[in-house]
Protein backbone atom coordinates (compact mmCIF):
# COMPACT_ATOMS: atom_id res chain seq x y z
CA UNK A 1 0.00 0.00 0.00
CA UNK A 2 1.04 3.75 -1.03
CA UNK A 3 2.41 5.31 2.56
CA UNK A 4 0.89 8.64 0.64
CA UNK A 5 -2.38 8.26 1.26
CA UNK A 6 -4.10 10.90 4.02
CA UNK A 7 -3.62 9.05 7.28
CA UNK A 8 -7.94 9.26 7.84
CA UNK A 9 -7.86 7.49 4.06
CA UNK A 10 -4.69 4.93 5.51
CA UNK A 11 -5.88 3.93 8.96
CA UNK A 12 -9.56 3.57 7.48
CA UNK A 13 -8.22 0.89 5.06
CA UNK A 14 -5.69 -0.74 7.48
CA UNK A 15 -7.49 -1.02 10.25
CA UNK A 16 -8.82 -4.13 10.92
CA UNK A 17 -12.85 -4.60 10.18
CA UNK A 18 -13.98 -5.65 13.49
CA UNK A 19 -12.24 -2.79 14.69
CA UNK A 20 -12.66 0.39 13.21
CA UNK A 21 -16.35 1.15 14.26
CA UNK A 22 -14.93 3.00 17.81
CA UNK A 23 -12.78 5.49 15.38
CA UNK A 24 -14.95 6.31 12.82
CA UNK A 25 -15.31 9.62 14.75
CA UNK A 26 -12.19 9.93 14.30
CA UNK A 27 -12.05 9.47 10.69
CA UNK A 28 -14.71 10.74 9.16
CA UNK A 29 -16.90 14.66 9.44
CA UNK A 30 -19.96 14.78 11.36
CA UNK A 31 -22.33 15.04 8.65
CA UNK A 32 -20.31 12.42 6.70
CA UNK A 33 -22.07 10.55 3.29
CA UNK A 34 -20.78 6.83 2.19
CA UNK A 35 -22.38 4.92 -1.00
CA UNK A 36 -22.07 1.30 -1.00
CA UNK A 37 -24.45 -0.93 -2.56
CA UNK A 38 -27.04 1.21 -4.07
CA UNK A 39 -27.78 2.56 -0.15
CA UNK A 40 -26.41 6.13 1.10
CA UNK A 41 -25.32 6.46 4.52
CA UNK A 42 -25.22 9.95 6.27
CA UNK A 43 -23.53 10.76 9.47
CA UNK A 44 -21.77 8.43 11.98
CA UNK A 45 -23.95 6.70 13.69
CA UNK A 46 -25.72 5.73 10.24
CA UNK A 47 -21.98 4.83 8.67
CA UNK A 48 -21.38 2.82 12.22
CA UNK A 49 -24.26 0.77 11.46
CA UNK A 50 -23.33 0.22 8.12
CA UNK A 51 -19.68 -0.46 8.90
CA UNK A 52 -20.58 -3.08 11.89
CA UNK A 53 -23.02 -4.85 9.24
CA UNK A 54 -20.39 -5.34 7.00
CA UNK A 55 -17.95 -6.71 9.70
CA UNK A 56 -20.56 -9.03 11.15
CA UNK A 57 -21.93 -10.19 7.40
CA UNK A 58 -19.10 -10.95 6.10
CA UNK A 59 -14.60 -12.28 6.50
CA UNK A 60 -12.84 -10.71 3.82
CA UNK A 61 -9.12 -9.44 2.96
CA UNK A 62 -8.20 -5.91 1.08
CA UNK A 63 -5.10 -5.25 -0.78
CA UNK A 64 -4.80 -2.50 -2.12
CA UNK A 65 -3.51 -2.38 -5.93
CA UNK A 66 -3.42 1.20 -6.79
CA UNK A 67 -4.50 4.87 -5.65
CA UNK A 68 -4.76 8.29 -7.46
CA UNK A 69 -4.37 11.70 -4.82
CA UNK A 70 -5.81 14.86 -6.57
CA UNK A 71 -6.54 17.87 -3.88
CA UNK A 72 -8.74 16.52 -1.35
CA UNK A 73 -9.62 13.02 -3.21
CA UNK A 74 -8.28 10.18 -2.81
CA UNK A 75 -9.58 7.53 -5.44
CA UNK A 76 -8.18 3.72 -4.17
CA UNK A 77 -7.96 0.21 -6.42
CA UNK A 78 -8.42 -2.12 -3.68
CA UNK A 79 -8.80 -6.43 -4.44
CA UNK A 80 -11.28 -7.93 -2.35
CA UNK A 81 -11.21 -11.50 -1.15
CA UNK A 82 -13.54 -13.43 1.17
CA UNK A 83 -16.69 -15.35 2.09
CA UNK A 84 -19.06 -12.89 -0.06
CA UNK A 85 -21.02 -13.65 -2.92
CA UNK A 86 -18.59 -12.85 -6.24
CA UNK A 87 -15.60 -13.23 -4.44
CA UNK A 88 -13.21 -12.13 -5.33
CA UNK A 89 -14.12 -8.61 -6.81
CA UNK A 90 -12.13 -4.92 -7.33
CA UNK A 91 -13.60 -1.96 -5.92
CA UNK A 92 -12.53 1.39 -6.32
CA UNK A 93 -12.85 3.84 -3.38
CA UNK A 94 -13.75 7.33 -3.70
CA UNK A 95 -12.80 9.15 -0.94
CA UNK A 96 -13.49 12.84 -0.49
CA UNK A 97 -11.25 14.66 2.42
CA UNK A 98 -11.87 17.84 4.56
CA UNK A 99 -9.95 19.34 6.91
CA UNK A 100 -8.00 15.71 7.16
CA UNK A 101 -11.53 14.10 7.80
CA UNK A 102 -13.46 11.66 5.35
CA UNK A 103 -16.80 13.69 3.96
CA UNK A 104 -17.85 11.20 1.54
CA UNK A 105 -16.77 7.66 0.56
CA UNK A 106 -18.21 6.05 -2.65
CA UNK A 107 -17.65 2.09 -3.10
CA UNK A 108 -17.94 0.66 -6.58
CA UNK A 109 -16.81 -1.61 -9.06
């Protein structure tokens, strides 16, 4: 993995699934927006209970292949390998930063 990603875009990747819901506070803005699977998820506690579904639904790795920095974007290649249905799959994440913070994540293929 790139050591140049934006430390909120680094830990959030590195950080173990089962263990990132406690610092998403720490990661991401208040009013924060992901898109993952056709659903929008605004603000932490929503993105918490999307996060800890994902954890509990699913055991998966990430490696990341690739990443693109432009301003406050980070746009990430990441391979995807695990116990969910088309494993294994690439997504591409979307990251939008502010003030060192995560404002919006889009997940897609």
């Amino acid at each position: 993995m790139t050591t140049d990603l934006p430390p909120a875009v680094h830990t959030y990747l590195t950080t173990p699934k089962d263990e990132i819901g406690p610092i998403l506070g720490q990661l991401f803005t208040g009013d924060a927006v992901v898109h993952d699977e056709g659903r929008t998820h605004t603000g932490i506690d929503a993105i918490r209970v999307w996060n800890d579904s994902v954890a509990t639904a699913f055991t998966y790795t990430r490696t990341v292949v690739g990443a693109t920095l432009w301003h406050n974007t980070a746009i990430v290649a990441a391979g995807l390998e695990g116990d969910f249905p088309g494993s294994p799959v690439r997504l591409h994440h979307h990251f939008s930063l502010t003030d060192d913070k995560i404002c919006a994540l889009t997940i897609c293929t």
